[in-house]
Protein backbone atom coordinates (compact mmCIF):
# COMPACT_ATOMS: atom_id res chain seq x y z
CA UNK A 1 18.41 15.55 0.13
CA UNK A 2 20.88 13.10 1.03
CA UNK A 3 20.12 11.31 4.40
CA UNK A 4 23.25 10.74 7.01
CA UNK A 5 23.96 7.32 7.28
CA UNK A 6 22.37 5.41 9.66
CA UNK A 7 25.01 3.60 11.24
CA UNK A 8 25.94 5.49 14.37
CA UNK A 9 22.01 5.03 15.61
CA UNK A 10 21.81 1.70 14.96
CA UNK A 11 24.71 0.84 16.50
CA UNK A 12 23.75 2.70 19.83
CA UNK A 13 20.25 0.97 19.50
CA UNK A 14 22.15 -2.49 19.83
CA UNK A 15 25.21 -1.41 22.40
CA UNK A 16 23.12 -2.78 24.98
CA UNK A 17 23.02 -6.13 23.39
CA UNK A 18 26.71 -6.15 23.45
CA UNK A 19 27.01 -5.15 26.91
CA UNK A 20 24.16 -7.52 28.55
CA UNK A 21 25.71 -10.45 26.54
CA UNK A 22 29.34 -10.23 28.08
CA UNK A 23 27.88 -9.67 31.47
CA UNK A 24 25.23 -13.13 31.31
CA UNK A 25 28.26 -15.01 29.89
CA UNK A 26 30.69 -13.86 33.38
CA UNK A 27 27.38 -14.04 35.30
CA UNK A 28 26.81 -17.50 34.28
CA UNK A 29 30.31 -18.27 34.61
CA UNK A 30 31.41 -19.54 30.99
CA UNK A 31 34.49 -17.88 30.87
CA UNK A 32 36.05 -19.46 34.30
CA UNK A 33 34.66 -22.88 32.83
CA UNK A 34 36.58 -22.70 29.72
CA UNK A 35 39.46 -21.66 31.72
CA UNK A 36 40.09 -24.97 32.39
CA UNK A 37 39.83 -26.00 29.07
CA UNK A 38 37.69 -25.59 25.62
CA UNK A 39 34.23 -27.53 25.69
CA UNK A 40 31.29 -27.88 23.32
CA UNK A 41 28.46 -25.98 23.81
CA UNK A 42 26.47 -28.95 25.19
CA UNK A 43 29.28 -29.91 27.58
CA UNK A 44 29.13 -26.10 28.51
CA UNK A 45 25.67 -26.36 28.99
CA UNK A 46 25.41 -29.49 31.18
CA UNK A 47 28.10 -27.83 33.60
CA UNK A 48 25.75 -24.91 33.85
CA UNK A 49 22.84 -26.57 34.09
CA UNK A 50 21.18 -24.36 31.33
CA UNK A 51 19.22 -24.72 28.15
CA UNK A 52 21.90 -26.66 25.45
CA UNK A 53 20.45 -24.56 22.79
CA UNK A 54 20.15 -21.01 24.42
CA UNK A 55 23.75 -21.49 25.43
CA UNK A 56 24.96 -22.28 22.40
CA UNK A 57 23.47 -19.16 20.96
CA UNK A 58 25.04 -17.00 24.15
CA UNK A 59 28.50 -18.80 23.12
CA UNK A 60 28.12 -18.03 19.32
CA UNK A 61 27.27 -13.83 19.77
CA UNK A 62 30.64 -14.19 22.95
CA UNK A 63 32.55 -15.84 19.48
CA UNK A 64 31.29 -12.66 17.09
CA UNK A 65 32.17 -10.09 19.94
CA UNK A 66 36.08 -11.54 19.99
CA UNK A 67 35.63 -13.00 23.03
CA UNK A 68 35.81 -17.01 22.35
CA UNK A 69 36.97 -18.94 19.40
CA UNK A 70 35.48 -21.75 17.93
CA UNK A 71 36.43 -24.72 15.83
CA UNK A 72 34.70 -27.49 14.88
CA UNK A 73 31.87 -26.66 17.46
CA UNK A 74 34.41 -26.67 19.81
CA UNK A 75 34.77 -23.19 22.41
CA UNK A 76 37.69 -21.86 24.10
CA UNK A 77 38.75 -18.76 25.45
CA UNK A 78 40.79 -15.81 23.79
CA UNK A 79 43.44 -14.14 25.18
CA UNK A 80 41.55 -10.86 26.05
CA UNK A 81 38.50 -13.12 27.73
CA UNK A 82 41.13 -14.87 29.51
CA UNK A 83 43.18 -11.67 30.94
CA UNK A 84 40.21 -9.53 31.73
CA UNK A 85 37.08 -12.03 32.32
CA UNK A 86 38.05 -15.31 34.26
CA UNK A 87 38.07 -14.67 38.27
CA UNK A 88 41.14 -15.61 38.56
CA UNK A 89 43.30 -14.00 36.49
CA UNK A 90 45.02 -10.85 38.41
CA UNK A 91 43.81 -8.22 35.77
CA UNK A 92 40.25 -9.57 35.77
CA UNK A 93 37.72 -7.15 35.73
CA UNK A 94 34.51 -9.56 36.46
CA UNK A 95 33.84 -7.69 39.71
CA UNK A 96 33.30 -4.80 38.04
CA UNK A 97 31.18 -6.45 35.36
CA UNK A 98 28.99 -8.09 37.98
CA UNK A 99 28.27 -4.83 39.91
CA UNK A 100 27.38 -3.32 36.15
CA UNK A 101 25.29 -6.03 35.70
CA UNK A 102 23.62 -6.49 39.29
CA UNK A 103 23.25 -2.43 39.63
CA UNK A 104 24.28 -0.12 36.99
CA UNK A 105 22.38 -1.75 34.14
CA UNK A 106 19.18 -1.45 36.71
CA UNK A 107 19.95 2.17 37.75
CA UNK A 108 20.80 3.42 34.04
CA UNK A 109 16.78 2.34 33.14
CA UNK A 110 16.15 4.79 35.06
CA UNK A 111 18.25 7.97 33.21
CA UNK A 112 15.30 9.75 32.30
CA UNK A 113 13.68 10.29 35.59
CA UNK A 114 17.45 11.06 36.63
CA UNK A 115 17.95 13.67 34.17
CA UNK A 116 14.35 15.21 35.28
CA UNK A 117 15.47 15.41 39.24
CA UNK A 118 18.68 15.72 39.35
CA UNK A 119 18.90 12.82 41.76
CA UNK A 120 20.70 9.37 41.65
CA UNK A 121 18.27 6.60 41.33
CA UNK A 122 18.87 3.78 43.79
CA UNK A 123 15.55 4.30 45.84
CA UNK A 124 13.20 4.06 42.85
CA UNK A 125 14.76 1.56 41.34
CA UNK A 126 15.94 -1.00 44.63
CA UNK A 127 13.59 0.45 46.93
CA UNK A 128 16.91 1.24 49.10
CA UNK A 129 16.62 3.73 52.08
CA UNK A 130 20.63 5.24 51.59
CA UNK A 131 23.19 5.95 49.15
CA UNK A 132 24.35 2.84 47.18
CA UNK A 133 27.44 2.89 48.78
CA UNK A 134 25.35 1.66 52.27
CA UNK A 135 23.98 -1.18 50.13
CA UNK A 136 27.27 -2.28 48.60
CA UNK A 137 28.86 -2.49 52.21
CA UNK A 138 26.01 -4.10 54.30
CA UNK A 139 27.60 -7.55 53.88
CA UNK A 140 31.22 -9.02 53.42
CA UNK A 141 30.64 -10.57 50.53
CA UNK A 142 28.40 -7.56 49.00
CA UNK A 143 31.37 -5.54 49.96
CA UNK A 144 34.26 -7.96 48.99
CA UNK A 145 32.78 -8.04 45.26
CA UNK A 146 32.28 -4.29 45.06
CA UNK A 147 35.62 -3.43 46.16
CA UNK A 148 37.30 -5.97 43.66
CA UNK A 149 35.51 -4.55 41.55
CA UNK A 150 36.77 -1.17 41.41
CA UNK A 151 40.16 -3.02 42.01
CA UNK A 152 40.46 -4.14 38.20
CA UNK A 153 40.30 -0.97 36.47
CA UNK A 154 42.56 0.35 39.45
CA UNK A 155 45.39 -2.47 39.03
CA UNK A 156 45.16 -1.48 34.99
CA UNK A 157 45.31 2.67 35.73
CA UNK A 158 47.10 2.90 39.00
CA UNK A 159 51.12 2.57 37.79
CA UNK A 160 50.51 5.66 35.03
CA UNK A 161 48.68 7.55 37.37
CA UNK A 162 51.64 7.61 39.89
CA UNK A 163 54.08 7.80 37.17
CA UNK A 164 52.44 10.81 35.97
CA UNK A 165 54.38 13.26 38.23
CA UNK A 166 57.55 13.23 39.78
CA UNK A 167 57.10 12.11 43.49
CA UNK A 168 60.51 11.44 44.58
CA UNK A 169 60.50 14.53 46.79
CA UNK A 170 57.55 12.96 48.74
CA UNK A 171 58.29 10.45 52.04
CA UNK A 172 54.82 9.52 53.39
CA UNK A 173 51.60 9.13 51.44
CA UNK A 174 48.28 8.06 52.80
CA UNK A 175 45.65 7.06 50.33
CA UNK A 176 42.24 7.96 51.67
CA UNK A 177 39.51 5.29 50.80
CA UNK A 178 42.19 2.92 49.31
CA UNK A 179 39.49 0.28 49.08
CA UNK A 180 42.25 -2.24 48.14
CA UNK A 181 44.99 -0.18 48.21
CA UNK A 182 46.18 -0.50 44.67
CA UNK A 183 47.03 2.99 44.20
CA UNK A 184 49.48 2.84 46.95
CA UNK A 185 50.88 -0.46 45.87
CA UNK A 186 51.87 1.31 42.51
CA UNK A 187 52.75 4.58 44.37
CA UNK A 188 55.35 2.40 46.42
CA UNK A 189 56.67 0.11 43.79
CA UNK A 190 57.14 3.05 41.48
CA UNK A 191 58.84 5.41 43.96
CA UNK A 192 61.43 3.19 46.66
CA UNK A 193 61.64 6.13 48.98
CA UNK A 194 58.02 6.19 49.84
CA UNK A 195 55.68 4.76 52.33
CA UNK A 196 52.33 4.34 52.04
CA UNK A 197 49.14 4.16 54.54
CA UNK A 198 45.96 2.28 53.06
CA UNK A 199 43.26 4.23 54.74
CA UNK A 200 39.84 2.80 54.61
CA UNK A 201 37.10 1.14 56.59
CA UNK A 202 37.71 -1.29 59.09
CA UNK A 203 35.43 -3.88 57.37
CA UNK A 204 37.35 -3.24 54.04
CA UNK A 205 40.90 -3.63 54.79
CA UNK A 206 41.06 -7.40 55.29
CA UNK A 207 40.83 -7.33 51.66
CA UNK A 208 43.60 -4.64 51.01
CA UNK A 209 45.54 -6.66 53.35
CA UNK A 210 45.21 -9.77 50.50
CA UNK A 211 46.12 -7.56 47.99
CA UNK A 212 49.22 -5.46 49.42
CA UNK A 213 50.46 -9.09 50.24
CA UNK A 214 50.96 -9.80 46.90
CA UNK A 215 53.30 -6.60 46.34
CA UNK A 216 57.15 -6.21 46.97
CA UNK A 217 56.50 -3.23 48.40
CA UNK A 218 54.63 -4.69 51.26
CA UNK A 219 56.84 -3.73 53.78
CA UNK A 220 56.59 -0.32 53.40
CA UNK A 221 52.65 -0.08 53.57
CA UNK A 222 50.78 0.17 56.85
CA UNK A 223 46.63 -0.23 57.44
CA UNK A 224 44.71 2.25 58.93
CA UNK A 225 40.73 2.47 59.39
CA UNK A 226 38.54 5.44 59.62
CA UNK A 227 36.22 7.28 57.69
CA UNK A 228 37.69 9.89 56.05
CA UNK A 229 35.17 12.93 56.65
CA UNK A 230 35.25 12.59 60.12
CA UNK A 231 37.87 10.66 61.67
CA UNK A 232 42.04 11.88 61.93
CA UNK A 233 44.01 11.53 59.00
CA UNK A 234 47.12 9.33 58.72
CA UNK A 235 50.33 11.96 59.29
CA UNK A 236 51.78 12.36 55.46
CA UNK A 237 53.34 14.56 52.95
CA UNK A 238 51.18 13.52 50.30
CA UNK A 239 47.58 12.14 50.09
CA UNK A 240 46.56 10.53 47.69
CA UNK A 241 42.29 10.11 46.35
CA UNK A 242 41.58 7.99 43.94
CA UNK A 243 38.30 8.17 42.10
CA UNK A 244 37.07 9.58 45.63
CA UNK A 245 35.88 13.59 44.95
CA UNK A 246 33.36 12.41 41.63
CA UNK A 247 31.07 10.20 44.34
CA UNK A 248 30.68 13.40 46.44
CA UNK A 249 28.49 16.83 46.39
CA UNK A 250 30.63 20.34 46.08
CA UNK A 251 29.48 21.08 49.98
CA UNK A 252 31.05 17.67 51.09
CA UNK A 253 34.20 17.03 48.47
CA UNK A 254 34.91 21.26 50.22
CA UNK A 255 34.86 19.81 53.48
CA UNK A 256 37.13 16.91 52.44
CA UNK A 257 39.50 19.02 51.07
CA UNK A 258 39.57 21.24 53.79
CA UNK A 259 40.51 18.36 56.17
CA UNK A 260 43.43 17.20 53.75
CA UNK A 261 44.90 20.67 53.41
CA UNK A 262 44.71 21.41 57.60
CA UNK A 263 46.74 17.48 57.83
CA UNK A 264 49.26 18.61 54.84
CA UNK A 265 52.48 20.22 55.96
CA UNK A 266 53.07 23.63 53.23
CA UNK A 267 54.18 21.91 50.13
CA UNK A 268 52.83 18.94 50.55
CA UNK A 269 51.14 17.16 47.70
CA UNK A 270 47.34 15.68 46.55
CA UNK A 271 47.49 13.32 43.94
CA UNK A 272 43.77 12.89 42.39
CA UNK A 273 43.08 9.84 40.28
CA UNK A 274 39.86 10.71 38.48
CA UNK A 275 38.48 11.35 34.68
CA UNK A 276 39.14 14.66 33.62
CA UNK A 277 36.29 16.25 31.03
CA UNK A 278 37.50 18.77 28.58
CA UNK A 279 37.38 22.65 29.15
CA UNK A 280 34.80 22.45 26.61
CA UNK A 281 32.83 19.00 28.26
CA UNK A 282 32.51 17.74 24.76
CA UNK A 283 34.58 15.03 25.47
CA UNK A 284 36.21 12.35 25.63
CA UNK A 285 33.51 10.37 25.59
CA UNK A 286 34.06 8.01 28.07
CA UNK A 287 34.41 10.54 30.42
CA UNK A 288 30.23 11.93 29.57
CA UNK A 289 29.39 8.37 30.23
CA UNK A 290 30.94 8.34 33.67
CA UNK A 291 29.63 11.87 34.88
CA UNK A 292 25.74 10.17 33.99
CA UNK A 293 26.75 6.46 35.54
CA UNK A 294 27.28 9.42 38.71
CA UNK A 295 23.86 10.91 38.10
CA UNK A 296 22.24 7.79 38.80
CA UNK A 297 24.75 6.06 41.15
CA UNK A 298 25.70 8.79 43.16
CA UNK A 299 25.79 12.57 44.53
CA UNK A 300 28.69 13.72 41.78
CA UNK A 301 29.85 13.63 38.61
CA UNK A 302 32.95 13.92 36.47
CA UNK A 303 34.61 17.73 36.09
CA UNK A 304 37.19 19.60 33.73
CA UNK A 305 40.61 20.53 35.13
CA UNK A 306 39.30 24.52 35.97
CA UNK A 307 36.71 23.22 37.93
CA UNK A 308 38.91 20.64 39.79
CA UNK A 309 41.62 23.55 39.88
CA UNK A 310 38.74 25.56 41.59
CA UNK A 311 37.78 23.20 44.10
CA UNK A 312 41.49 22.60 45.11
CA UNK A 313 42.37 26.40 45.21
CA UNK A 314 39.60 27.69 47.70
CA UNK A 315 40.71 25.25 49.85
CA UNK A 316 44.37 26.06 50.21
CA UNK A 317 46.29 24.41 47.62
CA UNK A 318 48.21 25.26 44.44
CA UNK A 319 50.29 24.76 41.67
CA UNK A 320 47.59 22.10 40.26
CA UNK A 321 48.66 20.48 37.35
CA UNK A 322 46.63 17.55 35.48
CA UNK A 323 47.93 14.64 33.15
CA UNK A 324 45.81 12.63 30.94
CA UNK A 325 47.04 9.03 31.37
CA UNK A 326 45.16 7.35 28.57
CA UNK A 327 44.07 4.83 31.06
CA UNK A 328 40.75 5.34 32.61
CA UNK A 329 41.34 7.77 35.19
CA UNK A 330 43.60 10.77 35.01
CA UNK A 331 46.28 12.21 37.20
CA UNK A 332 45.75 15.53 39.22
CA UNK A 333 48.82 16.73 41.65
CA UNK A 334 48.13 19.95 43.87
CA UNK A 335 50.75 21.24 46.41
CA UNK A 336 49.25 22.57 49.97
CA UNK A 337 50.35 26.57 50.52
C-alpha cells in the first residue's frame, strides 16, 4: 500500500513555529526598528538589549518566512513587513498580533478541554473571573491595544463590505460597537448621502474619535456611548454590526436583534460584517478556525447564511441576502418588515 504523503501533517506540526516567530519578532519590536533603517543583527540586538546570537537566528527564520531581506548580513524590512507589521504604518495589524500573542496563543492550549465543555477558556487559563472582553477593557491602554487591534483587519475588510450592497437608498446608519468606527468611515466615504453614528462605550470612543479624524468623511459622523443590549439606540435607517453577533450566545444575539428591529423604521436595513461558513460547514477554512478561536475566546461562533437568515427572520426582518467579500469578513444586508 502506498502511504499519503506526509506533507500536510508536518506542515500543521510546525504552523505554530511560523506563527510564534512573527509574533516574538513584533513583540520584541524588530520590525519598527528596521523601520528606520536596515541594521545587522548585532546592531539589532544591542537596540533590544537581547542575546546577539538568538536574535540573529529570530532574524534569519523572519528572512525564510518573506518577511526581511538580507544582504551581506545586513537586515531590512520587506514591503509586506513594512505595510502590515511596523506600528505605524496605517494598515498595520501588530495590535492584532499582540492580542494573538498575549491571549489567543494562551487560550488555544487549552482547545481540548474547550472542545470537552463547551466553554471558552479564559478562567482556566488567566485565572480571570469574566468574559475576556472585561479583561481587555479594564485599562486604557489594555483597551486602546485591543481595539486597534481589531481595527487592522477592519481598515483592510471594511470598504468591500459596504460596497457589497447598494446603500444609496439609506440616510442614517448607526454602527453598534464601532470600536473605532472603521466600518462607518468606509460606509460614509463610500456612500456621500449617508451619515453615520459610532456607537460604543464611553471609554472607547476617544480612540474612534482619532481615527474618524483622519477621514474626509468626518463631518458627517457623530459619537455616541452606550451599551448596546441595554441602553437606546441611535435613531437610523440602517444599523450596521460588525463582527458583533459571533461573540454572543443565540439567547443574547435574539435579544439584540430584537432591539435593532423595534429602533428600525419598516424597510430599514442591517448590514452584518461577519465570516460566513458554508451550508455544508466544510469550509472555507479560515472561517473553522474562527468559529474555534470563539470556542475558547468567547460565548459564539461563526454560522452559515441559513442560520444567520434564521436568526434575522424570527426577529422581524427579511429579504437577507449575503456576499462573500474575499476579505476576512463577509457582508450580510437584512431589511426590517
Amino acid at each position: 500500500m502506498t502511504l499519503p504523503d506526509p506533507g500536510p501533517v508536518a506542515d500543521l506540526i510546525e504552523a505554530f513555529r511560523r506563527s510564534k516567530t512573527m509574533f516574538a519578532a513584533v513583540s520584541l519590536g524588530i520590525f519598527d526598528l528596521l523601520g528606520s533603517g536596515p541594521m545587522t543583527a548585532a546592531a539589532v540586538a544591542e537596540s533590544l538589549g537581547s542575546h546577539p546570537e538568538a536574535t540573529s537566528r529570530l532574524l534569519e527564520a523572519c528572512t525564510g518566512l518573506g518577511l526581511l531581506q538580507s544582504e551581506d548580513g545586513i537586515f531590512a524590512n520587506t514591503p509586506l513587513a513594512a505595510a502590515y507589521l511596523q506600528t505605524n504604518s496605517p494598515n498595520s495589524l501588530t495590535g492584532y498580533i499582540q492580542y494573538s500573542n498575549d491571549a489567543l496563543y494562551a487560550l488555544w492550549s487549552n482547545l481540548e478541554n474547550a472542545v470537552r465543555e463547551g466553554t471558552p477558556r479564559w478562567a482556566e487559563t488567566f485565572g480571570w473571573p469574566g468574559p475576556i472582553f472585561d479583561h481587555f477593557f479594564s485599562t486604557p491602554e489594555k483597551m486602546r491595544t485591543f481595539v486597534l487591534g481589531m481595527h487592522g483587519f477592519g481598515v483592510l475588510s471594511s470598504p468591500s463590505v459596504v460596497r457589497a450592497f447598494d446603500l444609496s437608498g439609506f440616510h442614517a446608519m448607526a454602527d453598534l460597537g464601532a470600536a473605532t468606527g472603521h466600518l462607518t468611515v468606509a460606509a460614509c466615504e463610500a456612500w456621500p448621502q449617508l451619515r453615520g453614528a459610532v456607537f460604543d462605550m464611553e471609554k472607547v470612543l476617544p480612540v474612534a474619535r482619532e481615527i474618524v479624524a483622519q477621514s474626509p468623511a468626518q463631518d458627517r459622523i457623530t459619537f455616541v456611548a452606550g451599551d448596546f443590549f441595554t441602553d437606546p439606540l441611535p435613531p437610523a435607517d440602517l444599523y450596521a454590526l460588525g463582527r458583533i453577533l459571533h461573540d454572543w450566545t443565540e439567547e443574547k444575539i435574539r435579544l439584540l436583534l430584537h432591539r435593532i428591529a423595534a429602533s428600525l423604521p419598516s424597510g430599514g436595513g442591517l448590514l452584518l460584517a461577519e465570516k460566513i461558513l458554508d451550508e455544508d460547514k466544510r469550509g472555507p477554512i479560515h472561517v473553522q478556525m474562527q468559529s474555534l478561536n470563539m470556542l475558547v475566546c468567547t460565548e459564539g461562533r461563526e454560522r452559515t447564511l441559513s442560520e444567520y437568515r434564521d436568526l434575522l427572520e424570527a426577529a422581524g426582518f427579511e429579504d437577507v441576502r449575503g456576499v462573500r467579500t474575499g476579505k476576512a469578513v463577509d457582508a450580510i444586508l437584512a431589511r426590517r418588515k
